[in-house]
C-alpha atoms as a PDB file:
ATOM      1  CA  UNK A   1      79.528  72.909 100.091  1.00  0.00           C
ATOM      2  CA  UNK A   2      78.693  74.531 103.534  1.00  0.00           C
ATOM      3  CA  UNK A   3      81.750  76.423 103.403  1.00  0.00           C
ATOM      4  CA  UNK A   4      83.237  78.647 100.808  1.00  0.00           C
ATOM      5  CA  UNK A   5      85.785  77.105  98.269  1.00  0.00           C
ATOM      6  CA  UNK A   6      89.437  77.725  98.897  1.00  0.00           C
ATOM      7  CA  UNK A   7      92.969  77.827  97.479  1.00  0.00           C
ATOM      8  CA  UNK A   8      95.674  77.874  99.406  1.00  0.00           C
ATOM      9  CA  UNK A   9      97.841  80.467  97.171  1.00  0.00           C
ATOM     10  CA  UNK A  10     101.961  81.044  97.898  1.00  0.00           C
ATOM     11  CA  UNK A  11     105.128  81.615  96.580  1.00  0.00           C
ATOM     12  CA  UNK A  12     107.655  79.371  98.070  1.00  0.00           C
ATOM     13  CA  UNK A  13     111.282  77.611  97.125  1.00  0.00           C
ATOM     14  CA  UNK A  14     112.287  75.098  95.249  1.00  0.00           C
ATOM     15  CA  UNK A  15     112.866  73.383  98.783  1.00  0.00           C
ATOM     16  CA  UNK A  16     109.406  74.436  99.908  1.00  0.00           C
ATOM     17  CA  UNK A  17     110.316  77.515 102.238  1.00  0.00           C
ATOM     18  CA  UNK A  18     108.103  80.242 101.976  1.00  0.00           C
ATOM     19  CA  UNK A  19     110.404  82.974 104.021  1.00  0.00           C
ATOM     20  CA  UNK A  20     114.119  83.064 103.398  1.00  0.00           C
ATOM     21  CA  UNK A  21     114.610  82.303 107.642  1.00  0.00           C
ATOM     22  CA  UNK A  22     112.991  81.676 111.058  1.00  0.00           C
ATOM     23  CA  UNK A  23     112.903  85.288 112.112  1.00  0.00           C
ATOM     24  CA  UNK A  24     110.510  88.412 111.557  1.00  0.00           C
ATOM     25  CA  UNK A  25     113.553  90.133 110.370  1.00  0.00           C
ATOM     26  CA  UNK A  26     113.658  87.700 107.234  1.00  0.00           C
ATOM     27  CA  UNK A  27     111.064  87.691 104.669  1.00  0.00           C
ATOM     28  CA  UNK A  28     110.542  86.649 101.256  1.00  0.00           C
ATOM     29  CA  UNK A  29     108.471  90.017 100.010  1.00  0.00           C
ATOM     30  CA  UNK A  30     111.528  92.123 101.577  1.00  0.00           C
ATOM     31  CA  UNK A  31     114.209  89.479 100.496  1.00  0.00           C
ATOM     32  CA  UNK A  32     113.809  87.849  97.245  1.00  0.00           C
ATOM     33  CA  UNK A  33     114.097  91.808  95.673  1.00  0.00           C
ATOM     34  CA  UNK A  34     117.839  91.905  96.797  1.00  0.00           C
ATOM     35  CA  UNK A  35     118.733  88.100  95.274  1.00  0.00           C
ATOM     36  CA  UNK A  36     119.909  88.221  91.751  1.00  0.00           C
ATOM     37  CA  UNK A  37     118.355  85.755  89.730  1.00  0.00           C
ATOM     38  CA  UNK A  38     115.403  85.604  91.860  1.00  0.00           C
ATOM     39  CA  UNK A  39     113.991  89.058  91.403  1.00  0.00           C
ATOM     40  CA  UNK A  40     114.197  90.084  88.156  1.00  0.00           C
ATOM     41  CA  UNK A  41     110.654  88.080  87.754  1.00  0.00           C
ATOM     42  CA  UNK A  42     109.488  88.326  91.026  1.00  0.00           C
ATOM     43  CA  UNK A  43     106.491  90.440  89.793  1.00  0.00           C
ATOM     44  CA  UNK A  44     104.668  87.259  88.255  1.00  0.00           C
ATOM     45  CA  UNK A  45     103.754  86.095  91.718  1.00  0.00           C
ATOM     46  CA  UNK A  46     102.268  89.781  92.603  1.00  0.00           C
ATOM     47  CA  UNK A  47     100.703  89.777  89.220  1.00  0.00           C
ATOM     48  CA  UNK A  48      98.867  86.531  89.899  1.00  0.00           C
ATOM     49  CA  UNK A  49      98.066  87.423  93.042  1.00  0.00           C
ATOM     50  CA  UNK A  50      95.760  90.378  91.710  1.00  0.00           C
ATOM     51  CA  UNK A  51      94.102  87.346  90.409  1.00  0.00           C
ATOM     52  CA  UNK A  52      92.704  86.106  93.791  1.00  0.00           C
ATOM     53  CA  UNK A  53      89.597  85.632  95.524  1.00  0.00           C
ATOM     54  CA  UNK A  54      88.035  89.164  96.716  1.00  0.00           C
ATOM     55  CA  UNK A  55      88.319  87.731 100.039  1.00  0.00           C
ATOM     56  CA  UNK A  56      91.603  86.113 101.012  1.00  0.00           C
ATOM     57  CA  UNK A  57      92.349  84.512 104.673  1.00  0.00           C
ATOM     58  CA  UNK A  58      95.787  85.690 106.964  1.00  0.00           C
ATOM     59  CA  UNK A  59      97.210  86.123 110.381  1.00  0.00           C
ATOM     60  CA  UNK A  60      98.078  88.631 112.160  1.00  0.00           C
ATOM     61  CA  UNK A  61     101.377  87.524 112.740  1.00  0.00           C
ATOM     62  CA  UNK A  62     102.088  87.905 108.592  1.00  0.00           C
ATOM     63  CA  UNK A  63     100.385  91.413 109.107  1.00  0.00           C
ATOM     64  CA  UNK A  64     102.528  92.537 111.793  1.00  0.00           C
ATOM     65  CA  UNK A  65     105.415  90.961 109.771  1.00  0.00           C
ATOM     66  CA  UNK A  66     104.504  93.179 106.593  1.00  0.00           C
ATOM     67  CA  UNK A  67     104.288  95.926 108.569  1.00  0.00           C
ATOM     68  CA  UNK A  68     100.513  97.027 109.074  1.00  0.00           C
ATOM     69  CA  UNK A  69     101.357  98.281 112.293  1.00  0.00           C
ATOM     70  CA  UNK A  70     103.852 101.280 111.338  1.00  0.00           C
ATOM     71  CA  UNK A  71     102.023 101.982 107.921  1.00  0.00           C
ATOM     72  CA  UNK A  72     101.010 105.931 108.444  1.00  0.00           C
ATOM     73  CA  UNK A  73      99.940 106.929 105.139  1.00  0.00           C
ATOM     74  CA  UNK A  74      96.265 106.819 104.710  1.00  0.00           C
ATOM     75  CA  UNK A  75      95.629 103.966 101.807  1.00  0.00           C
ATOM     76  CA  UNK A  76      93.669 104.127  98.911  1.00  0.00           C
ATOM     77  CA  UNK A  77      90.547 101.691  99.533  1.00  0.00           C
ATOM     78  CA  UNK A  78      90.874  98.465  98.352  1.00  0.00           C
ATOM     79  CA  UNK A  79      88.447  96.340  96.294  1.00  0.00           C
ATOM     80  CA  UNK A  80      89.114  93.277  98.420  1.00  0.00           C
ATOM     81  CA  UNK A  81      88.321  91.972 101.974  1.00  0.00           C
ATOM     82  CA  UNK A  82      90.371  90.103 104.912  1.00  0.00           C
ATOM     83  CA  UNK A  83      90.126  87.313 107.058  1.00  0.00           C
ATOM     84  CA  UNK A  84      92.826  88.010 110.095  1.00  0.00           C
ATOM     85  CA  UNK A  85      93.168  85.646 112.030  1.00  0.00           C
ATOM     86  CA  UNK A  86      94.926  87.187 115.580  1.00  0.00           C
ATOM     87  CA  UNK A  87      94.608  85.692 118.885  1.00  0.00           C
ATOM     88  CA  UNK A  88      97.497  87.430 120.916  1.00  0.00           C
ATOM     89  CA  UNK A  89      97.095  89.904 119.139  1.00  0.00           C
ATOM     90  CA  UNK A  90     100.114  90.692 116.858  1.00  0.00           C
ATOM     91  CA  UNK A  91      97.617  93.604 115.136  1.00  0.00           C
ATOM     92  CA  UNK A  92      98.121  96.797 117.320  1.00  0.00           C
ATOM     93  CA  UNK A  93      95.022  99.357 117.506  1.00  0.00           C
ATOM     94  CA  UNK A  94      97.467 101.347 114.804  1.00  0.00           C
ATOM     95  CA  UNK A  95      97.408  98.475 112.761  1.00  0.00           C
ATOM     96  CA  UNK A  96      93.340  97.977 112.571  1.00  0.00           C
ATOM     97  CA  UNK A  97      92.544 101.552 112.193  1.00  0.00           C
ATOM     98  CA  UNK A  98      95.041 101.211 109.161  1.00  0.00           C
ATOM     99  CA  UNK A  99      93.171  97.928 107.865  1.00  0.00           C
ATOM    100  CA  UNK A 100      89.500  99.591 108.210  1.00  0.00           C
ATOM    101  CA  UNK A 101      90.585 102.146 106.014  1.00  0.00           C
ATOM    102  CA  UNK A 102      92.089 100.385 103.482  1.00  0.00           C
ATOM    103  CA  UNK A 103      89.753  96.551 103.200  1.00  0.00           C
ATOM    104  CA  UNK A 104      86.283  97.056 101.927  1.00  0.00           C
ATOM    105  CA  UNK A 105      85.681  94.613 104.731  1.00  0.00           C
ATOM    106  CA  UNK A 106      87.792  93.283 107.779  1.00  0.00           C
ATOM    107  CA  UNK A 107      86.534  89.913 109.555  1.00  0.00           C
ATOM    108  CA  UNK A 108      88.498  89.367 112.530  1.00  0.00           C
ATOM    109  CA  UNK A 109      88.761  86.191 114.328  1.00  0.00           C
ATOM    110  CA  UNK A 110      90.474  86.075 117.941  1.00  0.00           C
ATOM    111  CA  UNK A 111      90.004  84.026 120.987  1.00  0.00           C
ATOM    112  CA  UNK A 112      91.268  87.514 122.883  1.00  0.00           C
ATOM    113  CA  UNK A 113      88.435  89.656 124.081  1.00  0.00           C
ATOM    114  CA  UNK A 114      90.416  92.329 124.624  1.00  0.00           C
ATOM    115  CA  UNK A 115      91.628  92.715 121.069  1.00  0.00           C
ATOM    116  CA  UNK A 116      91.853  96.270 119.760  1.00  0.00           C
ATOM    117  CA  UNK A 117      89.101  95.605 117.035  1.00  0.00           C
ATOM    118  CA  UNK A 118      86.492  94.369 119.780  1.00  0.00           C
ATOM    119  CA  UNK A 119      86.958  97.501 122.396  1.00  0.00           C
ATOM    120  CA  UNK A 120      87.224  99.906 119.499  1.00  0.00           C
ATOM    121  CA  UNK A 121      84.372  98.710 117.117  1.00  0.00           C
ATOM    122  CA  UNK A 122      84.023 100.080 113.146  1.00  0.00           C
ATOM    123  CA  UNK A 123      81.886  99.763 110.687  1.00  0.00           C
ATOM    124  CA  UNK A 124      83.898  97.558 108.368  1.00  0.00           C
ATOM    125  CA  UNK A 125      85.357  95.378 111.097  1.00  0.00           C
ATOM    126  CA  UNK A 126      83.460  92.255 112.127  1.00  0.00           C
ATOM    127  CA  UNK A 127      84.846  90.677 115.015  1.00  0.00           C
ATOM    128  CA  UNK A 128      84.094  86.622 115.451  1.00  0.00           C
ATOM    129  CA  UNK A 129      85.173  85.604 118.498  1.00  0.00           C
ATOM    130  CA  UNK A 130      85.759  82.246 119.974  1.00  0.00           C
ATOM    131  CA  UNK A 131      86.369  81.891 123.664  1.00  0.00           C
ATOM    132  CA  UNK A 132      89.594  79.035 123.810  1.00  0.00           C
ATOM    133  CA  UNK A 133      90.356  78.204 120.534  1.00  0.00           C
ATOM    134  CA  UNK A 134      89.613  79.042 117.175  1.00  0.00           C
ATOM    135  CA  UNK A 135      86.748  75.984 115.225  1.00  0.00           C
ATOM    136  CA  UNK A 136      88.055  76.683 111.870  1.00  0.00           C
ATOM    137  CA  UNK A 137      84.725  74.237 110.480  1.00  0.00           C
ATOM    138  CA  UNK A 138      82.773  76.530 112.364  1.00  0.00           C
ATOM    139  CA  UNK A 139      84.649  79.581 111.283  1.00  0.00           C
ATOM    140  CA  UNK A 140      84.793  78.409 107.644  1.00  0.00           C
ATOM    141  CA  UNK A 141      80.722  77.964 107.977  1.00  0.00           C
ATOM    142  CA  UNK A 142      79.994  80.990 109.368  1.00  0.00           C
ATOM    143  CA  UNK A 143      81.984  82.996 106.422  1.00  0.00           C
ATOM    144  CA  UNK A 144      79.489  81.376 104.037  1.00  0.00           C
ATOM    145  CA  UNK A 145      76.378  81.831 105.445  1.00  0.00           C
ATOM    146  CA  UNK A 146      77.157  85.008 107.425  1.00  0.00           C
ATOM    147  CA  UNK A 147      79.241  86.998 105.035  1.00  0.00           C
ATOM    148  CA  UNK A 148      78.233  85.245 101.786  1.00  0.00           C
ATOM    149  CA  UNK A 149      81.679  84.098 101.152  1.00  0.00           C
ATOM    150  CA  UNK A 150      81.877  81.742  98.310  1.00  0.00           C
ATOM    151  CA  UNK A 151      85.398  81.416  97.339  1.00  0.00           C
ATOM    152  CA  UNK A 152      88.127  82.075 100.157  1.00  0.00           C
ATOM    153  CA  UNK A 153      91.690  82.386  98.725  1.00  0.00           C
ATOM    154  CA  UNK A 154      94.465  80.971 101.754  1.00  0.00           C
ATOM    155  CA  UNK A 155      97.944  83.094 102.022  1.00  0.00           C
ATOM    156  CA  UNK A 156      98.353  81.932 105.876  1.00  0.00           C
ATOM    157  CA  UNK A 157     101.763  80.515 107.310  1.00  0.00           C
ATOM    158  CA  UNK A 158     102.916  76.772 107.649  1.00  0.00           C
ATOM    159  CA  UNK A 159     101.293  76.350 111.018  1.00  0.00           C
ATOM    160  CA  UNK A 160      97.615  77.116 110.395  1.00  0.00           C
ATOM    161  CA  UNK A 161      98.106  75.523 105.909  1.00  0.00           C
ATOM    162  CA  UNK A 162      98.162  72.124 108.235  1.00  0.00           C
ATOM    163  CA  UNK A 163      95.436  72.805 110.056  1.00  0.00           C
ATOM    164  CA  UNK A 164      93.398  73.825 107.683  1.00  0.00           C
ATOM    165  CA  UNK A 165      94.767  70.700 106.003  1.00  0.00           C
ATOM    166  CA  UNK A 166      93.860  68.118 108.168  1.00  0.00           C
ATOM    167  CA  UNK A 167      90.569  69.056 108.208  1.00  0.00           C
ATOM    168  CA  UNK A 168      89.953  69.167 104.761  1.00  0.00           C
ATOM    169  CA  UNK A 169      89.608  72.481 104.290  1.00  0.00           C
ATOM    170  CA  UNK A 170      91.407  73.455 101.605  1.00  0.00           C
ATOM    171  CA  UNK A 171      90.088  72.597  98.166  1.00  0.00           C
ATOM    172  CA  UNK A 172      92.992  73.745  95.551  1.00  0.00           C
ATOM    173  CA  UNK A 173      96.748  74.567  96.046  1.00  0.00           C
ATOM    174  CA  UNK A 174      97.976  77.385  92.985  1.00  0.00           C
ATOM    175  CA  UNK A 175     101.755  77.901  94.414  1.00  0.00           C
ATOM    176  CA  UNK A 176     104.798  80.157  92.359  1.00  0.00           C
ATOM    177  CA  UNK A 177     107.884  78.408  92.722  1.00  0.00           C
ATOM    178  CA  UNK A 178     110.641  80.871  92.855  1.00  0.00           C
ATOM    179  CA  UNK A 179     114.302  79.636  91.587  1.00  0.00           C
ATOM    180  CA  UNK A 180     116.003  80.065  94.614  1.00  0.00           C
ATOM    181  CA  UNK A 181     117.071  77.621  97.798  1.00  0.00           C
ATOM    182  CA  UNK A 182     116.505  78.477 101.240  1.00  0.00           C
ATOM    183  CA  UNK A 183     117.380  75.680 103.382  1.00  0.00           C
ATOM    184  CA  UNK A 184     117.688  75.525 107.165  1.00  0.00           C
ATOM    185  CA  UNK A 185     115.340  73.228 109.168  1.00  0.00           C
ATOM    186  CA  UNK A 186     113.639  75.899 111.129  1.00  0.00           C
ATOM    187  CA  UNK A 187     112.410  78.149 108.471  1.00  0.00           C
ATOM    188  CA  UNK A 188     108.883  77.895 107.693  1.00  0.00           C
ATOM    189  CA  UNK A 189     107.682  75.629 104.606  1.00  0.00           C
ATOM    190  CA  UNK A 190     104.506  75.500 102.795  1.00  0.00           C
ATOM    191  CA  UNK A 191     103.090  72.922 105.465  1.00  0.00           C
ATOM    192  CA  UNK A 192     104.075  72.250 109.245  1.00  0.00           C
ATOM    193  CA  UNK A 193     102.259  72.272 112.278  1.00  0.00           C
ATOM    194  CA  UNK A 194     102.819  68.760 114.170  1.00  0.00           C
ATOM    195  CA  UNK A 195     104.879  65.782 112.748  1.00  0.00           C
ATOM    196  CA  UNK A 196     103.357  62.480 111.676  1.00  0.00           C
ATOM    197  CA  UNK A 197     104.526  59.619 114.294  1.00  0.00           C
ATOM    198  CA  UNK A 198     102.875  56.977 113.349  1.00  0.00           C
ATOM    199  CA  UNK A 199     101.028  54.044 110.906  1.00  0.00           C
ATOM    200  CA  UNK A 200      97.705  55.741 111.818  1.00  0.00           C
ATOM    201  CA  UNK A 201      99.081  59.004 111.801  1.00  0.00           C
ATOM    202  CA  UNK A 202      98.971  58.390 107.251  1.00  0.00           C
ATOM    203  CA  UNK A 203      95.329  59.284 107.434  1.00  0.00           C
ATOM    204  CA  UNK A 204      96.740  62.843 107.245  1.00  0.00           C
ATOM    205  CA  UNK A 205      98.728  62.580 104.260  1.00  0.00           C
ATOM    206  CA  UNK A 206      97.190  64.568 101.163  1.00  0.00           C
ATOM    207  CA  UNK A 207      96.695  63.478  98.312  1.00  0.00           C
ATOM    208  CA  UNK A 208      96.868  65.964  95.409  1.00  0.00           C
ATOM    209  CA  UNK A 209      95.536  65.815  91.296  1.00  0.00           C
ATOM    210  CA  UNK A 210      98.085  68.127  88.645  1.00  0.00           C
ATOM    211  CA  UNK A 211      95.467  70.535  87.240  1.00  0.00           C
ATOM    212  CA  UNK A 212      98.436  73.010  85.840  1.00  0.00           C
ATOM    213  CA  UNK A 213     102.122  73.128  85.545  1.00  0.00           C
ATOM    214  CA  UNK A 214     103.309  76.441  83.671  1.00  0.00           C
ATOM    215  CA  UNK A 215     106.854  77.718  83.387  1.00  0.00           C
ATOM    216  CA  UNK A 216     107.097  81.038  83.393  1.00  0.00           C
ATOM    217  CA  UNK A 217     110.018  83.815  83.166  1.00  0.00           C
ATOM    218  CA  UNK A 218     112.825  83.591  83.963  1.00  0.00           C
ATOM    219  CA  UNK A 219     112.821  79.684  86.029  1.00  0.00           C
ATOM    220  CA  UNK A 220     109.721  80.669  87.874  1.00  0.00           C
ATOM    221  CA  UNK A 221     106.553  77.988  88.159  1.00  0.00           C
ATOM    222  CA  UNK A 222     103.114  77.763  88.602  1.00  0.00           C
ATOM    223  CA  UNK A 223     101.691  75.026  89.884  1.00  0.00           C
ATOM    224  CA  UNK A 224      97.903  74.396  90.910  1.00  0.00           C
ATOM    225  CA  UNK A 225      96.517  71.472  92.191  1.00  0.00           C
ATOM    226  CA  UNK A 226      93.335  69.930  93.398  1.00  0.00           C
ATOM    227  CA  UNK A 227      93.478  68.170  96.776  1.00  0.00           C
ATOM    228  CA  UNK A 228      91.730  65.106  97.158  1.00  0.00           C
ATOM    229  CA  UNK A 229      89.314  65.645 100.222  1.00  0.00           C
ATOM    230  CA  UNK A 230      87.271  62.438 101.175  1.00  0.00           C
ATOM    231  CA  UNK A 231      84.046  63.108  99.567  1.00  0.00           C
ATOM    232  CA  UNK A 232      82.136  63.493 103.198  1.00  0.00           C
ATOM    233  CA  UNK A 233      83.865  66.852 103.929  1.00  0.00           C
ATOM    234  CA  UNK A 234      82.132  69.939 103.616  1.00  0.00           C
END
């Protein structure tokens, strides 16, 4: 492939939610800790997630949600690298001075020119800039033959999983299923962006092969699937 290979990795609900509401006040890393029943095995997903790529894809939004922007203690430096995504941006210059010190390497994509990791350049922090909206083939592309990314591991939000899914750009899904229901019809799921509407609109469904289905501790799963891409995709 022309582009690295990716897995879209996330824990999520049995109903598909992947935040426990539609607010930056709610969130499943600060959440699921206070539910009984759901975090007395909450590690596994953590523990897996040490598993990932060296290079793993986000958004700024999820960064400002974890709170990058108020972290003041000076990390330890990580073995792994980011992606960021951040167009408004949501990352303040706080929040990239914190993730310089603690990625190995920081690529930032924005269509802002103004963002904090442009006008205040370091040595770990590549900006790629794109002037209206973000070519994620391009993008995707570029992190190969650039950066000599070969394997990319996805931990985005709803919005840009369907992007990224419609245009075939996702090669594996490896999601946790935590025991525990979230419901309401605003809260974020695994996949949203735009509806289907129509007939013609099925093109878009994907299609998905059962590579692994493992329970493990206490009503937690692992699933991980491979998505069938049509074979011309790169």
């Amino acid at each position: 492939m022309n582009r690295p290979e990716t897995t879209l990795f996330m824990l999520m609900s049995v109903d598909g939610k992947i935040s426990t509401g539609d607010t930056v006040d709610l969130d499943f890393d600060r959440d699921l800790p206070k539910v009984s029943g759901a975090r007395e095995c909450l590690h596994q997903y953590y523990d897996l997630e040490k598993q990932t790529d060296l290079f793993s894809l986000n958004t700024g939004r999820v960064m400002a949600k974890i709170g990058i922007n108020e972290r003041a203690q000076k990390p330890k430096k990580a073995l792994f690298s980011f992606v960021i995504i951040d167009n408004q941006p949501h990352i303040t210059l706080k929040g990239v001075e914190y993730l310089s010190q603690w990625l190995t390497k920081l690529i930032l994509v924005t269509t802002n020119a103004d963002h904090h990791a442009i006008l205040t350049p370091r040595e770990n922090v590549v900006p790629v800039v794109y002037k209206n909206e973000v070519d994620f083939v391009d993008l995707f592309g570029r992190l190969k033959v650039d950066h000599g990314i070969e394997r990319l591991t996805i931990q985005s939000g709803g919005t840009l999983n369907a992007v990224l899914l419609r245009q075939n750009l996702i090669d594996h899904i490896s999601i946790v299923v935590a025991p525990v229901l979230v419901g309401g019809k605003t809260t974020p799921t695994l996949v949203d962006g735009e509806a289907l509407h129509t007939l013609e609109d099925l093109v878009n469904l994907k299609a998905l092969k059962l590579t692994m289905c493992c329970v493990i501790m206490d009503s937690y799963i692992h699933l991980r699937y491979d998505i069938i891409n049509p074979a011309s995709s790169g």
